[in-house]
N, C-alpha and C. Protein backbone atom coordinates (compact mmCIF):
# COMPACT_ATOMS: atom_id res chain seq x y z
N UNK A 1 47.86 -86.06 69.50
CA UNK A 1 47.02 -85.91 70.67
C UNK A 1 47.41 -86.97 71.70
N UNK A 2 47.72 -86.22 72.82
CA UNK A 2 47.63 -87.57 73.42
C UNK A 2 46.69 -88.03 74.59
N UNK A 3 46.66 -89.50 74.53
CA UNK A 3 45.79 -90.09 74.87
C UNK A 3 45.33 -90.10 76.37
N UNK A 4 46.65 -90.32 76.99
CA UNK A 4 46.77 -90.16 78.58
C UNK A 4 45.62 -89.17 78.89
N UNK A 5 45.88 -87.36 78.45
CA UNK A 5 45.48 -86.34 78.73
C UNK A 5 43.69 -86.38 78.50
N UNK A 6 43.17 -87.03 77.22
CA UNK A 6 41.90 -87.38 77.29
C UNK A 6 41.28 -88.22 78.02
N UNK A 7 42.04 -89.46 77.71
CA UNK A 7 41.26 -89.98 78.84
C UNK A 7 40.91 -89.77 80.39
N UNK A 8 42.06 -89.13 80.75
CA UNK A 8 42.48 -88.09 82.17
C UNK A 8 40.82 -87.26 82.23
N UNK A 9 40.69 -87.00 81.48
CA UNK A 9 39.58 -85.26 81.16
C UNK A 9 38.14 -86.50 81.06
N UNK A 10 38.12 -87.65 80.59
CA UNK A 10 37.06 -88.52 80.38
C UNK A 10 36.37 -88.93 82.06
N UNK A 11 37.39 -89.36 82.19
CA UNK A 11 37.48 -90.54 83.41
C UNK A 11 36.99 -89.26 84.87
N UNK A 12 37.94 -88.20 84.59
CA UNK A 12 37.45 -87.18 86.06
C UNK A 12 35.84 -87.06 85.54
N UNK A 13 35.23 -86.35 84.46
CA UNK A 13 34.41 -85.72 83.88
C UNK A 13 33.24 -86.94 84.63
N UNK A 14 33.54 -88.24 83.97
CA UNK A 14 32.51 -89.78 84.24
C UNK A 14 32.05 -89.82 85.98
N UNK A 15 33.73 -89.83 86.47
CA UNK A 15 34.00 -89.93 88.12
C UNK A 15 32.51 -88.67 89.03
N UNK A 16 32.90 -87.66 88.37
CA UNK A 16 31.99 -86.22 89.11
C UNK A 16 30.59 -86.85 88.92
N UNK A 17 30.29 -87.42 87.76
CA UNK A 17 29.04 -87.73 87.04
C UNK A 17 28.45 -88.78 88.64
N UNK A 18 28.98 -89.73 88.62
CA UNK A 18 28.71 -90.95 89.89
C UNK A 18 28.83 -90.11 90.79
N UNK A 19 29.71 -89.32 91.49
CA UNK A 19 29.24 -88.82 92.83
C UNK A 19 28.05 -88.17 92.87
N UNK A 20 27.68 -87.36 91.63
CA UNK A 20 26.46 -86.83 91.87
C UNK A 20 24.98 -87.83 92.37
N UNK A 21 25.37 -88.58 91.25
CA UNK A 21 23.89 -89.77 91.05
C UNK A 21 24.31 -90.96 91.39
N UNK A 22 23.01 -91.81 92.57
CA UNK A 22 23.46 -92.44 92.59
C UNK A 22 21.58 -93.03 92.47
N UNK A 23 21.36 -94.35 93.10
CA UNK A 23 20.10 -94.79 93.54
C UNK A 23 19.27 -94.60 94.05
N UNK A 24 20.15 -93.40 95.36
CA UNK A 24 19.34 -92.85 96.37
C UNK A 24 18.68 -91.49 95.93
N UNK A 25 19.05 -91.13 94.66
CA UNK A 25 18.74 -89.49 94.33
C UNK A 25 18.07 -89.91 93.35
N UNK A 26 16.93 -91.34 92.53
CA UNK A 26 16.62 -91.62 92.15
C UNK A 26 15.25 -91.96 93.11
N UNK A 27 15.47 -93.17 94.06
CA UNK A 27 14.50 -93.33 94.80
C UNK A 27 14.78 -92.59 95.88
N UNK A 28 14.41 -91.48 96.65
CA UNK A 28 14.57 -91.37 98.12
C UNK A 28 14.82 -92.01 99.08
N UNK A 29 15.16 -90.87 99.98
CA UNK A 29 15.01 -91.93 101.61
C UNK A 29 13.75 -92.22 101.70
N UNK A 30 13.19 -93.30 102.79
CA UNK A 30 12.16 -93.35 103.15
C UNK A 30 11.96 -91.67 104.16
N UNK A 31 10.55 -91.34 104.32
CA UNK A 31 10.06 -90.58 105.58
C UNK A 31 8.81 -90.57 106.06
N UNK A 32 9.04 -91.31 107.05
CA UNK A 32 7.83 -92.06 108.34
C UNK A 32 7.41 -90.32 108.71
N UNK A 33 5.94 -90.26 108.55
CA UNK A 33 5.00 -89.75 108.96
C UNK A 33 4.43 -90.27 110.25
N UNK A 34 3.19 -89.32 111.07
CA UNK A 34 2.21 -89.41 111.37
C UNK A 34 1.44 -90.84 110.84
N UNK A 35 0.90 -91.52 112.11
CA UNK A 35 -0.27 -92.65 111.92
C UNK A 35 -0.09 -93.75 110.80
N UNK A 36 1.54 -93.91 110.51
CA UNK A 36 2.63 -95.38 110.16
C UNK A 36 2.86 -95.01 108.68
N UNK A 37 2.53 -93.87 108.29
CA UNK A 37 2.65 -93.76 107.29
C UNK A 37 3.52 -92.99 106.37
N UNK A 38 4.18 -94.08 105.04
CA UNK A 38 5.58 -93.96 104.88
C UNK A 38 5.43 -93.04 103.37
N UNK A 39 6.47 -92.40 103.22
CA UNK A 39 6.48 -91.36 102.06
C UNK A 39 7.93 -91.39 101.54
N UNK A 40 7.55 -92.11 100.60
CA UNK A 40 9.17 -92.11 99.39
C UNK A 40 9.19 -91.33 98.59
N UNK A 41 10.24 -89.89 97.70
CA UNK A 41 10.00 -89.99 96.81
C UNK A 41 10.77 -89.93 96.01
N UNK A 42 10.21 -89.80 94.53
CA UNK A 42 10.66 -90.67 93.06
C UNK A 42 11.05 -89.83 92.43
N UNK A 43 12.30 -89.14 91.45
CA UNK A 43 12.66 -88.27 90.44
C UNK A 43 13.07 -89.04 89.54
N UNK A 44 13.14 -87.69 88.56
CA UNK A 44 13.64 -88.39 87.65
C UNK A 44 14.94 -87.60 87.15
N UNK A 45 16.24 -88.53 86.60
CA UNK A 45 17.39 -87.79 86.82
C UNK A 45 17.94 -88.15 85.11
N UNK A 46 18.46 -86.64 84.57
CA UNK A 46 18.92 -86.41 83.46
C UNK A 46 20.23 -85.59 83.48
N UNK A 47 20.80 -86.21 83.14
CA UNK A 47 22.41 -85.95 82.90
C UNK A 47 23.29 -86.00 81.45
N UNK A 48 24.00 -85.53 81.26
CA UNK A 48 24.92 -85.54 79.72
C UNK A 48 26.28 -84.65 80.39
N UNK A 49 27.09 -85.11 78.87
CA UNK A 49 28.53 -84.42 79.27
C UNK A 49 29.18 -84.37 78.32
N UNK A 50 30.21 -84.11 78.01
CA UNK A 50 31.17 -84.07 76.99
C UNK A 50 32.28 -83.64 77.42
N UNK A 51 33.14 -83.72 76.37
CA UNK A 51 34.46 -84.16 76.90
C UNK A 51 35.61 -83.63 75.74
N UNK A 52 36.32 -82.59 75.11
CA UNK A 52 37.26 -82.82 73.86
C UNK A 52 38.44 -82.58 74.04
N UNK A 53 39.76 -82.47 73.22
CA UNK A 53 40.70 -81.60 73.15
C UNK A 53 40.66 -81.97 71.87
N UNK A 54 42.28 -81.18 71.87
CA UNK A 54 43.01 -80.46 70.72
C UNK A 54 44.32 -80.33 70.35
N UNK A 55 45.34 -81.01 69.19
CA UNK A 55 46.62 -80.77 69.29
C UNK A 55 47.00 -79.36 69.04
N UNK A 56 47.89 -78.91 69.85
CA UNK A 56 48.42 -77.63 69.14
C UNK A 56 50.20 -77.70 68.90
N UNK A 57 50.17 -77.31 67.74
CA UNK A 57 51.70 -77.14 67.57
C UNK A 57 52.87 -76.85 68.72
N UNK A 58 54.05 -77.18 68.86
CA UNK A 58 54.72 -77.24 69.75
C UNK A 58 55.81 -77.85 69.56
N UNK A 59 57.04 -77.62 70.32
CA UNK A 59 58.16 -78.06 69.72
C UNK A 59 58.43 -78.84 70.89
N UNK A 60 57.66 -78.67 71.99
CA UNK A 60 57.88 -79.48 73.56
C UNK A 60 56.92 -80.64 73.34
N UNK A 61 56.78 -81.74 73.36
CA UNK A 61 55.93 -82.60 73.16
C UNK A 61 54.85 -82.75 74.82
N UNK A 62 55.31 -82.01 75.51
CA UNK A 62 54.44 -81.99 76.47
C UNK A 62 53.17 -80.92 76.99
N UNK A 63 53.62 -80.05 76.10
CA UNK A 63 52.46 -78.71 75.89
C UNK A 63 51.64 -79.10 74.16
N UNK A 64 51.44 -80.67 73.88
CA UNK A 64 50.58 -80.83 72.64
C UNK A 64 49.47 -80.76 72.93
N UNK A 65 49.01 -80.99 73.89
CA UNK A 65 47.28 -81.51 74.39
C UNK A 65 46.55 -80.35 74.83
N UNK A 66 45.70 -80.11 74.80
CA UNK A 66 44.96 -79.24 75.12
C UNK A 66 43.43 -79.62 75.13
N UNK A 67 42.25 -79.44 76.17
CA UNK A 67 41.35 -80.17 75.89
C UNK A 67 40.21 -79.78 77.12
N UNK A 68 39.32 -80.24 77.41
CA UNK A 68 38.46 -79.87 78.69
C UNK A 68 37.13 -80.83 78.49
N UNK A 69 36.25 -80.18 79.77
CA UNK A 69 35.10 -81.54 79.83
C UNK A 69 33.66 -80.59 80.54
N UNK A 70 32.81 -81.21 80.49
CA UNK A 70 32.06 -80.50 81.11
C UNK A 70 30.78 -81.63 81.73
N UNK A 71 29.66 -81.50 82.46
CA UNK A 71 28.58 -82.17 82.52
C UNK A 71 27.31 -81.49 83.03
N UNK A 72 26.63 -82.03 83.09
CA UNK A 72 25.37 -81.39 83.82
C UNK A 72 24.26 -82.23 84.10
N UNK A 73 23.44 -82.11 85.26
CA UNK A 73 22.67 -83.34 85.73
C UNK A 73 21.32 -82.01 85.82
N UNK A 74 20.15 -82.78 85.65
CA UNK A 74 18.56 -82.37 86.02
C UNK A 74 17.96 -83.26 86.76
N UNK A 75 17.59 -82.73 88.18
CA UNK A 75 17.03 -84.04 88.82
C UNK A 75 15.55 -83.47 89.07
N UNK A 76 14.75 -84.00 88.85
CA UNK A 76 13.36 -83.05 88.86
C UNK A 76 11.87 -84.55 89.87
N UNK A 77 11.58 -84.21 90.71
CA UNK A 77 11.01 -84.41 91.72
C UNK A 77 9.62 -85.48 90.22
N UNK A 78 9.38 -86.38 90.16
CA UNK A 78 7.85 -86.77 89.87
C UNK A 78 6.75 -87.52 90.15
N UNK A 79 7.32 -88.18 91.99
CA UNK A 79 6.45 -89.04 92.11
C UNK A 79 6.52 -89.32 93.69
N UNK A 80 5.40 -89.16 94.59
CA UNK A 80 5.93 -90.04 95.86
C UNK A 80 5.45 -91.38 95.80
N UNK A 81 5.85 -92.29 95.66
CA UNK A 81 5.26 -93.45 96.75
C UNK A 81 4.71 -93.51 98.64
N UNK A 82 3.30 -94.08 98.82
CA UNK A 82 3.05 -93.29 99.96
C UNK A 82 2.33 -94.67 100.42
N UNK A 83 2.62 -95.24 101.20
CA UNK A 83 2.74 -96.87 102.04
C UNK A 83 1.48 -96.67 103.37
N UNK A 84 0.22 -96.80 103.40
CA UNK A 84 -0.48 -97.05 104.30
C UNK A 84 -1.09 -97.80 104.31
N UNK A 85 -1.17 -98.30 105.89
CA UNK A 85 -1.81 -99.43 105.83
C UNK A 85 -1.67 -101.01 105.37
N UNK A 86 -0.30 -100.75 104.67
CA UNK A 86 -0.30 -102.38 104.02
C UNK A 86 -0.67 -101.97 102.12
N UNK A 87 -1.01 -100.74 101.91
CA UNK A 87 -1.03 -100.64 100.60
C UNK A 87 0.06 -99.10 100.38
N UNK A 88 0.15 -99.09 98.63
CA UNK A 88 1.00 -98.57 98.58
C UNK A 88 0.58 -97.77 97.57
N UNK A 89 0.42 -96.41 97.55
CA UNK A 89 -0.22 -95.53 95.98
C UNK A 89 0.83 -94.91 95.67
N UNK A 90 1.00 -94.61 94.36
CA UNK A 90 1.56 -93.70 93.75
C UNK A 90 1.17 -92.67 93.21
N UNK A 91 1.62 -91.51 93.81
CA UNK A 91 1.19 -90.13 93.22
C UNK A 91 1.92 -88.92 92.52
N UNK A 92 1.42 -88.63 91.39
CA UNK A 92 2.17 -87.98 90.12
C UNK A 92 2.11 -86.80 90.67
N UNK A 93 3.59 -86.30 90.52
CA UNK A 93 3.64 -84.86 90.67
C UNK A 93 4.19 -84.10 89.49
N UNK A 94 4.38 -84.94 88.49
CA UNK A 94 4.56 -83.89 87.09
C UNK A 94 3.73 -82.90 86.51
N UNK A 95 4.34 -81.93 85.77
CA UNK A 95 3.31 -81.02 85.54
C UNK A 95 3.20 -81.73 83.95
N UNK A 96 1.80 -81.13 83.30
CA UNK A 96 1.52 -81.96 82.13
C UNK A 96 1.50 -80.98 81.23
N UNK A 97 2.42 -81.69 80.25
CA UNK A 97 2.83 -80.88 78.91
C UNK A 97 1.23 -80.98 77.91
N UNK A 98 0.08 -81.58 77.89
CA UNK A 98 -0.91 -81.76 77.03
C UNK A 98 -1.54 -82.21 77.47
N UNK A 99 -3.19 -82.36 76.87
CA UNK A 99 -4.09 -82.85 77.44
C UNK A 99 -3.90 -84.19 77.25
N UNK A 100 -3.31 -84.96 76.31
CA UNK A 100 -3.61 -86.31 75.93
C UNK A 100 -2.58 -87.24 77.16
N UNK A 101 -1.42 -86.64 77.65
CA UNK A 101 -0.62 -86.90 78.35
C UNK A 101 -1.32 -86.92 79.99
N UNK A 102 -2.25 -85.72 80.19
CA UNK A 102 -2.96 -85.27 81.56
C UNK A 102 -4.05 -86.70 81.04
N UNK A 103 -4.35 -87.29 80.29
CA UNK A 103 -5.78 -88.44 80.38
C UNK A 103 -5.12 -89.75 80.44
N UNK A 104 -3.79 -89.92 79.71
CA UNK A 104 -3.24 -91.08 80.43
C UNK A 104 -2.77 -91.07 81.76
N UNK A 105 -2.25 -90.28 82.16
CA UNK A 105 -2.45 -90.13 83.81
C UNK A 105 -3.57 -90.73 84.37
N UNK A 106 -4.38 -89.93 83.70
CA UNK A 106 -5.72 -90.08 84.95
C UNK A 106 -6.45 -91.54 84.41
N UNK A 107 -6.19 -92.27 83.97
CA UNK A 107 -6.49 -93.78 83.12
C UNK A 107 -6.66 -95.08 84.77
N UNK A 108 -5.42 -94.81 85.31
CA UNK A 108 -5.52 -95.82 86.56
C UNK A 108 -6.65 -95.49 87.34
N UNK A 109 -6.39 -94.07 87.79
CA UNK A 109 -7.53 -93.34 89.25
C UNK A 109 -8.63 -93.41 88.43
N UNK A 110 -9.39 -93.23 87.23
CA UNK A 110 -10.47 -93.43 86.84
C UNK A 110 -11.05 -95.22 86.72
N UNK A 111 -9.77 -95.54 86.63
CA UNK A 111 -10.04 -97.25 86.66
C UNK A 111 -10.35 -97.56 87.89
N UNK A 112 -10.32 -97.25 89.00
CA UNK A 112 -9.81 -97.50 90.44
C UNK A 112 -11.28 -97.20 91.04
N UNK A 113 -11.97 -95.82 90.45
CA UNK A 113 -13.20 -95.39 90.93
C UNK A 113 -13.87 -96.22 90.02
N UNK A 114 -14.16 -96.68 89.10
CA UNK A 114 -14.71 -96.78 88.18
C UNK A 114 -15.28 -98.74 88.85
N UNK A 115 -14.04 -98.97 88.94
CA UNK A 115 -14.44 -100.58 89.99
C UNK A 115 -14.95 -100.51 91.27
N UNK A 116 -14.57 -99.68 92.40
CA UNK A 116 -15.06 -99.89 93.30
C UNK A 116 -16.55 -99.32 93.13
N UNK A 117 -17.09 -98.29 92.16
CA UNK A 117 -18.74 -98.06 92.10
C UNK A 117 -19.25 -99.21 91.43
N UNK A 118 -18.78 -99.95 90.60
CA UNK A 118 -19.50 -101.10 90.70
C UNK A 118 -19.67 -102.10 91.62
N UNK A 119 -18.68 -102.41 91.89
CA UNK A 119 -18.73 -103.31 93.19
C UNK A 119 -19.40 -102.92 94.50
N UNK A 120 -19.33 -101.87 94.56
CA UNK A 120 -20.74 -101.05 95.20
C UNK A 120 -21.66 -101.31 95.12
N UNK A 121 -21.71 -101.16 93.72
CA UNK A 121 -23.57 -101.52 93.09
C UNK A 121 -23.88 -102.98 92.69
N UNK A 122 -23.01 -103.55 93.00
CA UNK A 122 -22.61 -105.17 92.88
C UNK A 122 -23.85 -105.60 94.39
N UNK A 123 -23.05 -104.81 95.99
CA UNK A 123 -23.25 -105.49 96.81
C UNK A 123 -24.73 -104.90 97.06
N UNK A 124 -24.88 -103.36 96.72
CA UNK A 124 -26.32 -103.38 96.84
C UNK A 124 -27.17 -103.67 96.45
N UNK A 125 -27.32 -105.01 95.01
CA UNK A 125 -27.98 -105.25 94.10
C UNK A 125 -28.11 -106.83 95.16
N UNK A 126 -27.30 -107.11 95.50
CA UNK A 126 -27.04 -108.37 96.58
C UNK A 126 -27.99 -108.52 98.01
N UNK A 127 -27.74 -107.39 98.16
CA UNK A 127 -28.45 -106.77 99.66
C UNK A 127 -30.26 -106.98 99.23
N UNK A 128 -30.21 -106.09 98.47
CA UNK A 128 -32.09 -106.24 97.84
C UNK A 128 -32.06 -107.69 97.13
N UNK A 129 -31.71 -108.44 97.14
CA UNK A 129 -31.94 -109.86 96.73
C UNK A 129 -32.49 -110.88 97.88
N UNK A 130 -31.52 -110.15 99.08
CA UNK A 130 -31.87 -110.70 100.08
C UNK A 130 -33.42 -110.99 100.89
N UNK A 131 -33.77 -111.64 101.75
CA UNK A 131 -35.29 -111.67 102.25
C UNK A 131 -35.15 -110.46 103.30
N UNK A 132 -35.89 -109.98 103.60
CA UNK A 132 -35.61 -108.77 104.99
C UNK A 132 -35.22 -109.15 106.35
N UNK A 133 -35.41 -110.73 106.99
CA UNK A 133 -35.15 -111.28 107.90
C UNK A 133 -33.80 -111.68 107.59
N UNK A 134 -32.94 -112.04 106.40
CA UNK A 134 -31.25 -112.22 106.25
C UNK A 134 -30.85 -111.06 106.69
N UNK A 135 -31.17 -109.57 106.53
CA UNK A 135 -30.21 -108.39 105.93
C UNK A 135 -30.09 -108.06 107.61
């Protein structure tokens, strides 16, 4: 087998792989909206490849090799980042394979409501503490 010819079939196969993917097909461009507000978004990128040959008999030592390559990339959309105001949310756009998977999702945004109604009920517990001439 020779080696030249594989690695030849490796190296193009690897090469195609990088032009496809890079950082930017990972994170997006930015895109400025309406009223300053910025929208990135986030995939997620899956790729594989392979690569073989094969000696075949021959009395020409230059028709021994025989061999080929292949690859394939999945780039599938799951997230924007979305910048207003000075804050920055992240929002899931995967679809959910199970329920247990759909409740860790929702674990932050339930955390998120879950503080600001107290702190709610924090300041109105504050407010009625007050004399009626403070409020």
């Amino acid at each position: 087998m020779s080696e030249k010819s594989a690695g030849a079939i490796l190296s193009a196969t690897i090469e195609k792989i990088r032009d496809l993917v890079d950082t930017s097909t990972i994170i997006g461009e930015p895109i400025n909206a309406d009223g300053g507000v910025t929208i990135i978004p986030v995939s997620k990128v899956t790729y594989g490849f392979a690569s073989g040959g094969a000696d075949f008999p021959s009395k020409d030592p230059k028709e021994l090799f025989g061999g080929g390559g292949g690859a394939g990339v999945t780039i599938t959309p799951v997230a924007f980042l979305i910048i207003s105001d000075g804050e920055v949310t992240l929002k899931h756009i995967t679809a959910y394979d199970n329920a247990a998977e759909r409740v860790v999702n929702l674990v932050p945004e339930m955390f998120d409501k879950v503080t600001s109604f107290v702190n709610k009920s924090k300041k109105d517990a504050a407010k009625k503490e007050l004399p009626e001439d403070a409020q």
